[in-house]
N, C-alpha and C. Protein backbone atom coordinates (compact mmCIF):
# COMPACT_ATOMS: atom_id res chain seq x y z
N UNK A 1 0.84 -1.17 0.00
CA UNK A 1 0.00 0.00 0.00
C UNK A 1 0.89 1.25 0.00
N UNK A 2 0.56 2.27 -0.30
CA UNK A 2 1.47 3.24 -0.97
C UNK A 2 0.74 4.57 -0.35
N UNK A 3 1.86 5.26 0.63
CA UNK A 3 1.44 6.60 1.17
C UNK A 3 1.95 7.49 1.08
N UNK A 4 1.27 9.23 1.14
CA UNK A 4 2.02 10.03 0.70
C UNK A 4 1.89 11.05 1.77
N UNK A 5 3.02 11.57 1.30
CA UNK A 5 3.52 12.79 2.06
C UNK A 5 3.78 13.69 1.34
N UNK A 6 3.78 15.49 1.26
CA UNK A 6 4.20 15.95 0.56
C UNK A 6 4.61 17.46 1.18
N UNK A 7 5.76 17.82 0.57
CA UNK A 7 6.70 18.86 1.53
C UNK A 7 6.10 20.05 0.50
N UNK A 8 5.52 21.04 1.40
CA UNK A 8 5.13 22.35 0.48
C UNK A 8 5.66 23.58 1.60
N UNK A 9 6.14 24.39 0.74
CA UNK A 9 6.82 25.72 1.38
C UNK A 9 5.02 26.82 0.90
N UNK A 10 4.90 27.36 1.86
CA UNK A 10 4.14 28.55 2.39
C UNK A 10 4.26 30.19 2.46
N UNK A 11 4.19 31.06 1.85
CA UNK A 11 3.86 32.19 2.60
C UNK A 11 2.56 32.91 2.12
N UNK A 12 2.66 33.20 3.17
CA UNK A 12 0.67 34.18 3.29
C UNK A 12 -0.16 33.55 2.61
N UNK A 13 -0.12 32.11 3.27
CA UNK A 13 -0.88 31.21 2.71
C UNK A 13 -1.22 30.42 0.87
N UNK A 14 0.00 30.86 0.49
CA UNK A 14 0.44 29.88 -0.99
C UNK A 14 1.54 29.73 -1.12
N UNK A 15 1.26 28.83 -1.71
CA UNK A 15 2.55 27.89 -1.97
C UNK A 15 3.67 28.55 -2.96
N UNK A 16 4.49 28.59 -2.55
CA UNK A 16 5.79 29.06 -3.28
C UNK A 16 6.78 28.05 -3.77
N UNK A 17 7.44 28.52 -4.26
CA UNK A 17 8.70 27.60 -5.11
C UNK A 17 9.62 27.11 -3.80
N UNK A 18 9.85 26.22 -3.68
CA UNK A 18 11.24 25.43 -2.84
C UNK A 18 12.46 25.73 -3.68
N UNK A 19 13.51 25.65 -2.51
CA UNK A 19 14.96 25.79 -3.06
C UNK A 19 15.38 24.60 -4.08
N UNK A 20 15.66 24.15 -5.17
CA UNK A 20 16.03 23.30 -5.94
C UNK A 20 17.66 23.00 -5.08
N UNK A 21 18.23 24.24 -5.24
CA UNK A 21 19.59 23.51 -4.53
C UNK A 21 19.66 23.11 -3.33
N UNK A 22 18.78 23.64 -2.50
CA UNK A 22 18.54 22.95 -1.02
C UNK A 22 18.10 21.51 -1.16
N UNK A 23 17.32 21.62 -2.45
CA UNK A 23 16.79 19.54 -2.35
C UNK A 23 17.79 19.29 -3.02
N UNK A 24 19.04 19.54 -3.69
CA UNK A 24 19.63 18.92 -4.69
C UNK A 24 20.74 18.10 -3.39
N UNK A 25 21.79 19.15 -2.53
CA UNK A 25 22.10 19.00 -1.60
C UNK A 25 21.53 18.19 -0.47
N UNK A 26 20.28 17.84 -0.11
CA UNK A 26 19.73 17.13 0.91
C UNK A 26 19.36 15.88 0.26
N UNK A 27 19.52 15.24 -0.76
CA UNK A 27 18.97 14.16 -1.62
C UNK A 27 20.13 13.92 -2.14
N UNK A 28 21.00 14.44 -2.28
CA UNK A 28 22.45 13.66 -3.68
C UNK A 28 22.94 12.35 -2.63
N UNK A 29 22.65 12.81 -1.32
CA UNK A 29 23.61 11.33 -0.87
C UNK A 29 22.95 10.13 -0.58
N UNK A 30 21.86 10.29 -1.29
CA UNK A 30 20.40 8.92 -0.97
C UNK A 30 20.08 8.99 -2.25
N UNK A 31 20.62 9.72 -3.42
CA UNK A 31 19.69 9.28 -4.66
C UNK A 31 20.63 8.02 -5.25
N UNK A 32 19.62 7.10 -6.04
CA UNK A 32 19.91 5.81 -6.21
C UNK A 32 19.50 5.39 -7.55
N UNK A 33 18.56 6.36 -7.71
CA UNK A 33 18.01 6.28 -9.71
C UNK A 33 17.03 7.67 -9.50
N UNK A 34 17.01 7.64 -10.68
CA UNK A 34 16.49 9.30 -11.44
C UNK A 34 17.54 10.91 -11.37
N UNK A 35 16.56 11.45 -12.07
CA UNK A 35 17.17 12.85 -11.56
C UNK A 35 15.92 14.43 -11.23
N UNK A 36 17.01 15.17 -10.99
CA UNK A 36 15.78 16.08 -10.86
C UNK A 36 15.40 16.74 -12.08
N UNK A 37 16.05 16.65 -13.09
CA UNK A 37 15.14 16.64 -14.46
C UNK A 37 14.40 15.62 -14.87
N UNK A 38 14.35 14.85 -14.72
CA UNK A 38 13.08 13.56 -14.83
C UNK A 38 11.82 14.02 -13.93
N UNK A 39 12.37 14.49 -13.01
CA UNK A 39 11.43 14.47 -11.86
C UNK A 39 11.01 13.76 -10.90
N UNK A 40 11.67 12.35 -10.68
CA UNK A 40 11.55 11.44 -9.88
C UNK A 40 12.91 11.58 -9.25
N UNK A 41 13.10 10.83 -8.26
CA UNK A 41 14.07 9.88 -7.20
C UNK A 41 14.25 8.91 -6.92
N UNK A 42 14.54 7.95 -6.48
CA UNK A 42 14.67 7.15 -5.78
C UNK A 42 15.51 7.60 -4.53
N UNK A 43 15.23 7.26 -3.54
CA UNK A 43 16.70 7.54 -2.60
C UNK A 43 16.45 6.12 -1.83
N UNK A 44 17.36 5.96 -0.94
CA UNK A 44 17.89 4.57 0.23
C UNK A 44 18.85 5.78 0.61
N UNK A 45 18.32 4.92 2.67
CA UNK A 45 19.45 5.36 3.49
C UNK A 45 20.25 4.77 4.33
N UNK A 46 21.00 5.06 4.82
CA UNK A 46 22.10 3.93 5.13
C UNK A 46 21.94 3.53 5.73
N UNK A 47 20.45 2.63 6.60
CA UNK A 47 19.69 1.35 6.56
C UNK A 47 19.14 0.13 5.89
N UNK A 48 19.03 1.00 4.55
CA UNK A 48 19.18 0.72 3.28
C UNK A 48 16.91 0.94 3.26
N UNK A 49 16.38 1.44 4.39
CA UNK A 49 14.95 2.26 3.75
C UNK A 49 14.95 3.30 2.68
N UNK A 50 14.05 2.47 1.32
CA UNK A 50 13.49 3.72 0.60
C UNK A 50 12.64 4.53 0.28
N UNK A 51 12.66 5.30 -0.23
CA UNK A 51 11.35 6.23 -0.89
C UNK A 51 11.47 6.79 -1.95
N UNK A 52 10.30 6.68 -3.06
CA UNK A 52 10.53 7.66 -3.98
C UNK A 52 9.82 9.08 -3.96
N UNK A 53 10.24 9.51 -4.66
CA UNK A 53 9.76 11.32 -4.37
C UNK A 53 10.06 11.76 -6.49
N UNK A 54 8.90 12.65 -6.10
CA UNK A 54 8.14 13.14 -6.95
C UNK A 54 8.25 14.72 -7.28
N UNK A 55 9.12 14.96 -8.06
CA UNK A 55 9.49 16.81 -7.42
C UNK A 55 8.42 17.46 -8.90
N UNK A 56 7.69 18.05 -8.78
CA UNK A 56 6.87 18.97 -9.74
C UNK A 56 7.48 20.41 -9.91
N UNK A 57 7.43 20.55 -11.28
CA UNK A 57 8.34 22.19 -11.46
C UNK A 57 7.48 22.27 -12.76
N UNK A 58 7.19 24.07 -12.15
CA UNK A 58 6.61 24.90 -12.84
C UNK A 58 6.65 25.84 -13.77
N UNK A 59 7.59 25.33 -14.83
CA UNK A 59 8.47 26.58 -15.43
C UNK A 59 9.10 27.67 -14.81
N UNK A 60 9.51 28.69 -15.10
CA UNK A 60 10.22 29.52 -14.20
C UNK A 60 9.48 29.56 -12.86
N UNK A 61 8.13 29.26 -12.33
CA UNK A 61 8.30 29.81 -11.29
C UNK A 61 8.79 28.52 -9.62
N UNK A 62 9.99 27.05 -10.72
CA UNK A 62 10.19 26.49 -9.94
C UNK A 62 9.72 24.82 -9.45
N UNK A 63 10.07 24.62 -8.41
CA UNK A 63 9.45 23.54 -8.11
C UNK A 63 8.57 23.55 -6.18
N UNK A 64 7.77 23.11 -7.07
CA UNK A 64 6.58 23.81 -6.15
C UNK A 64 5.92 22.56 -4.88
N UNK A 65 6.51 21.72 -5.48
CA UNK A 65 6.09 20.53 -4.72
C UNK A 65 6.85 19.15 -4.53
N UNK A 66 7.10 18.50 -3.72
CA UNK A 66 8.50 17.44 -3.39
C UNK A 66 6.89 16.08 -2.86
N UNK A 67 6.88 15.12 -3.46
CA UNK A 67 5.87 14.25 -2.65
C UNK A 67 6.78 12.91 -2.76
N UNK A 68 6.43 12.63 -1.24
CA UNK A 68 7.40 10.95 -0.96
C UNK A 68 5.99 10.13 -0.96
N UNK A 69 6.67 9.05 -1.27
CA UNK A 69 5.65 8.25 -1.29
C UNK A 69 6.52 6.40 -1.04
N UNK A 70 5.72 5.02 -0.86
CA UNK A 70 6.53 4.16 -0.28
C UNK A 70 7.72 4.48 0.01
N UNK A 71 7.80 5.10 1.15
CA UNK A 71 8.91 5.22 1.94
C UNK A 71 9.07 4.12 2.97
N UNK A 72 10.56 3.96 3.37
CA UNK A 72 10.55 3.04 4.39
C UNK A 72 9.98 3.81 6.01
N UNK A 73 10.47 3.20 6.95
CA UNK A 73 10.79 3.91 8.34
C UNK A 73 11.65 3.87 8.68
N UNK A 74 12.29 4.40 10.02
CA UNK A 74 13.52 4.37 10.05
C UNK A 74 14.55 5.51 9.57
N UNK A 75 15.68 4.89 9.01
CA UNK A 75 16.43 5.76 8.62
C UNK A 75 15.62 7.32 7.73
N UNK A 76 15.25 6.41 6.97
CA UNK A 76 14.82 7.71 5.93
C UNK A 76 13.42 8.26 6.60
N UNK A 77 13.13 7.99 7.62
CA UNK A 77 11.48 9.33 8.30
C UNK A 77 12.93 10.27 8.37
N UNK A 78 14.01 10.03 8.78
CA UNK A 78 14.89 11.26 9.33
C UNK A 78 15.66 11.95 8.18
N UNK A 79 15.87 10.92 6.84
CA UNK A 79 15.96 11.95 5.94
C UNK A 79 15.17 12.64 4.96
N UNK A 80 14.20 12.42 5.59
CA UNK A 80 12.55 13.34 4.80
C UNK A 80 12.34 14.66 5.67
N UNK A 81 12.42 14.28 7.49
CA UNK A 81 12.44 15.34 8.39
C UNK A 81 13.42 16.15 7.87
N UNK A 82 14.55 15.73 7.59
CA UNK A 82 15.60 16.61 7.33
C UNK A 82 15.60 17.18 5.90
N UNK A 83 14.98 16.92 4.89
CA UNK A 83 15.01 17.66 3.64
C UNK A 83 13.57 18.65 3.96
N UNK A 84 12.62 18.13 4.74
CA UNK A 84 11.67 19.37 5.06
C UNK A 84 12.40 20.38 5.64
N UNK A 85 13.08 20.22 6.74
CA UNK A 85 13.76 21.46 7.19
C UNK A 85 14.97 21.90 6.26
N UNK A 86 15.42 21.59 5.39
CA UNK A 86 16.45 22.38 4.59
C UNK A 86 15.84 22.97 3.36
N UNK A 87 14.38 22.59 3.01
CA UNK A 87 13.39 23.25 2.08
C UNK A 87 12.82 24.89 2.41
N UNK A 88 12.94 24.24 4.48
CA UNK A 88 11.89 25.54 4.82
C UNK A 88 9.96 25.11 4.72
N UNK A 89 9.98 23.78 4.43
CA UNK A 89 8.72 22.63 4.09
C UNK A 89 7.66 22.51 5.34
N UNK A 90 6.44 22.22 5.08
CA UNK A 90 5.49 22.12 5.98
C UNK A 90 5.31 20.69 5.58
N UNK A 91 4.69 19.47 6.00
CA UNK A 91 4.58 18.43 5.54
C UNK A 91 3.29 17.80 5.38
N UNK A 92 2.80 17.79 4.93
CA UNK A 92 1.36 17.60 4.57
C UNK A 92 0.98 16.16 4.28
N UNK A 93 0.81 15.33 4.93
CA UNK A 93 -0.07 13.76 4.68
C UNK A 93 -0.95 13.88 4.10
N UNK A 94 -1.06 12.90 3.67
CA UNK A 94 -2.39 12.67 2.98
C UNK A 94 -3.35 12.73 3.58
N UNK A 95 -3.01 12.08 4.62
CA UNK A 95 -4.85 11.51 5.55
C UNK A 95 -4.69 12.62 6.73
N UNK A 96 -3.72 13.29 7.05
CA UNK A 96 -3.67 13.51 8.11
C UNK A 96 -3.41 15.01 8.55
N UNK A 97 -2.80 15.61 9.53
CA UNK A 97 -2.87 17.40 9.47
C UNK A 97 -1.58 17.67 9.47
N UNK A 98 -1.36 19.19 8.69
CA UNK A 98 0.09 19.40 8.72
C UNK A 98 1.10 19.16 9.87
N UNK A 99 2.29 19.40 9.07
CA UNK A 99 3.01 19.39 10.44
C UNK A 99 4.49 20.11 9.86
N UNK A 100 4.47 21.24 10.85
CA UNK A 100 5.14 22.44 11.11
C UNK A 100 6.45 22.34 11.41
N UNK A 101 8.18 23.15 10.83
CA UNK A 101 8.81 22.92 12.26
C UNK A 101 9.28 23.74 13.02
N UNK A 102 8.48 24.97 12.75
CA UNK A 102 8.72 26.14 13.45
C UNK A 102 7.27 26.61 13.74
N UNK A 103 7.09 27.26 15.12
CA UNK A 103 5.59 27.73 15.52
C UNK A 103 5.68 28.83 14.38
N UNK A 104 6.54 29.71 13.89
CA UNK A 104 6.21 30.88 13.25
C UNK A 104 6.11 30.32 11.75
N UNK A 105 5.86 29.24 11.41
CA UNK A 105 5.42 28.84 10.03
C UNK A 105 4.09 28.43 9.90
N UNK A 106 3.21 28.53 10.80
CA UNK A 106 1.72 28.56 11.40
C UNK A 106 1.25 29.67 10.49
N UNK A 107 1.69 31.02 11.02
CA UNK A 107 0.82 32.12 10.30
C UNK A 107 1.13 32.00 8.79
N UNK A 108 1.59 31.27 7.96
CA UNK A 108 2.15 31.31 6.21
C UNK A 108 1.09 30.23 5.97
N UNK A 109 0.53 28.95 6.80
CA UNK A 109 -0.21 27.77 5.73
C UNK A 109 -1.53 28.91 5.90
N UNK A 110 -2.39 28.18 4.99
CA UNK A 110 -3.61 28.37 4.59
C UNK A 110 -4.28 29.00 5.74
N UNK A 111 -5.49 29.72 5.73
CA UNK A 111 -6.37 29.34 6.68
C UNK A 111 -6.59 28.31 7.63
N UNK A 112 -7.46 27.58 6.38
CA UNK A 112 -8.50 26.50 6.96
C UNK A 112 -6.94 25.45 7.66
N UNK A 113 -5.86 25.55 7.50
CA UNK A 113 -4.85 24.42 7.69
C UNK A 113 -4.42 24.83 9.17
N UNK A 114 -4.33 26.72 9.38
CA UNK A 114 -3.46 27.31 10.32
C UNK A 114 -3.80 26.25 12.06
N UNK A 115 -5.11 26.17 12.29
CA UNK A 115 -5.03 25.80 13.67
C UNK A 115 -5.16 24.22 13.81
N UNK A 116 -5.06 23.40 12.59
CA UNK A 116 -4.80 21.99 12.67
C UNK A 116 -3.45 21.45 12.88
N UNK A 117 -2.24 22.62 12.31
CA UNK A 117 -0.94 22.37 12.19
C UNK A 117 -0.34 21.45 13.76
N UNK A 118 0.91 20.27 13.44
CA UNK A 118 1.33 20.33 14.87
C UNK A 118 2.91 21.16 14.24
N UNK A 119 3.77 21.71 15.13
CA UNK A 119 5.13 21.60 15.51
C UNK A 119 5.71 20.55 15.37
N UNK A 120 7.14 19.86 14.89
CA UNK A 120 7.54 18.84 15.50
C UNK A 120 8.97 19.34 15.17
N UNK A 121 9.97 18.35 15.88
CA UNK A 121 11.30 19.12 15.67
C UNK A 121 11.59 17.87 13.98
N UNK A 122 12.71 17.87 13.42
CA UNK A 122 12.82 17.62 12.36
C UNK A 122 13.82 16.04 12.71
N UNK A 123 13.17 15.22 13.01
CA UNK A 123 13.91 13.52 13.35
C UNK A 123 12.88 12.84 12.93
N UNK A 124 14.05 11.27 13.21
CA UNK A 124 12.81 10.59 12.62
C UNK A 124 11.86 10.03 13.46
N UNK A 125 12.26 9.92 14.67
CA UNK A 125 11.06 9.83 15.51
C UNK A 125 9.98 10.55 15.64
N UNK A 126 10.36 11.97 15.99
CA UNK A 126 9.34 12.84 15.70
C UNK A 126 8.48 12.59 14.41
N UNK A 127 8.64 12.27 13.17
CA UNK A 127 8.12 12.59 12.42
C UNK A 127 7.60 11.00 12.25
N UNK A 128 8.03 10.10 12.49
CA UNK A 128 7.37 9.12 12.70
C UNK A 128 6.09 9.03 13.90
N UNK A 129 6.20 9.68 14.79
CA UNK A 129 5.67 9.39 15.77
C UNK A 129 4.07 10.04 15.31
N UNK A 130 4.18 11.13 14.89
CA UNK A 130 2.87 11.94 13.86
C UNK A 130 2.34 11.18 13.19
N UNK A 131 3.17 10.26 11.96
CA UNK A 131 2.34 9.42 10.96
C UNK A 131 1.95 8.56 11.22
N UNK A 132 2.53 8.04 12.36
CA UNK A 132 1.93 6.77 12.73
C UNK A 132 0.80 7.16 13.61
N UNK A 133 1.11 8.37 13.83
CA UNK A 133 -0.81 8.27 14.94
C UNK A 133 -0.49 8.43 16.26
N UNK A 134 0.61 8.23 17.05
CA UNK A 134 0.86 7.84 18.09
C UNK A 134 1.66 9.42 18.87
């Protein structure tokens, strides 16, 4: 079964372009097939958990959206936490409510998103501990 996650940067409530070189840098040492001109990934981390990710770009104004999807646990929740925070990323589940890693990135999501958001610091526990529910 196949779940998603997806890292979107915010201000005053829309979505803006992510750093390309911030993901290029936080992904070169886990990518394993594709590129970021294809638009896919693969990455594995040195647990050997993977995920692929899905980067969408919008002509000049970027790439607007990073989505993981069959990811492992483990190693790589901590290198997803960690490419959200080197994006500047809010993380958005599918099923579930954002999740923040700074309180002052609250006032940038949406409205209807602002008072569902949690905080979490950027590991993989933390960020495991959210998706799993617990």
């Amino acid at each position: 079964m196949s779940y998603s996650i997806y890292l979107l940067r915010f201000v005053e409530g829309e979505v803006v372009a992510l750093d390309i070189e911030q993901f290029r840098q936080a992904t070169a040492p886990y990518v394993v097939e594709g590129t970021q001109e294809e638009g896919f990934s693969q990455l594995r981390a040195e647990d050997g958990g993977e995920a692929d990710l899905y980067h969408a770009f919008h002509g000049e104004e970027g790439m607007s959206c990073v989505t993981a999807t069959h990811f492992a646990r483990g190693a790589m929740s901590g290198v997803l936490a960690r490419l959200a925070a080197a994006l500047g990323a809010s993380v958005v589940p599918q099923d579930g409510e954002p999740l923040i890693l700074h309180e002052d990135d609250r006032r940038h999501l949406p409205a209807d998103l602002q008072g569902r958001a949690s905080v979490i610091v950027p590991t993989a526990e933390a960020f495991e501990a959210v998706i799993n529910g617990t």
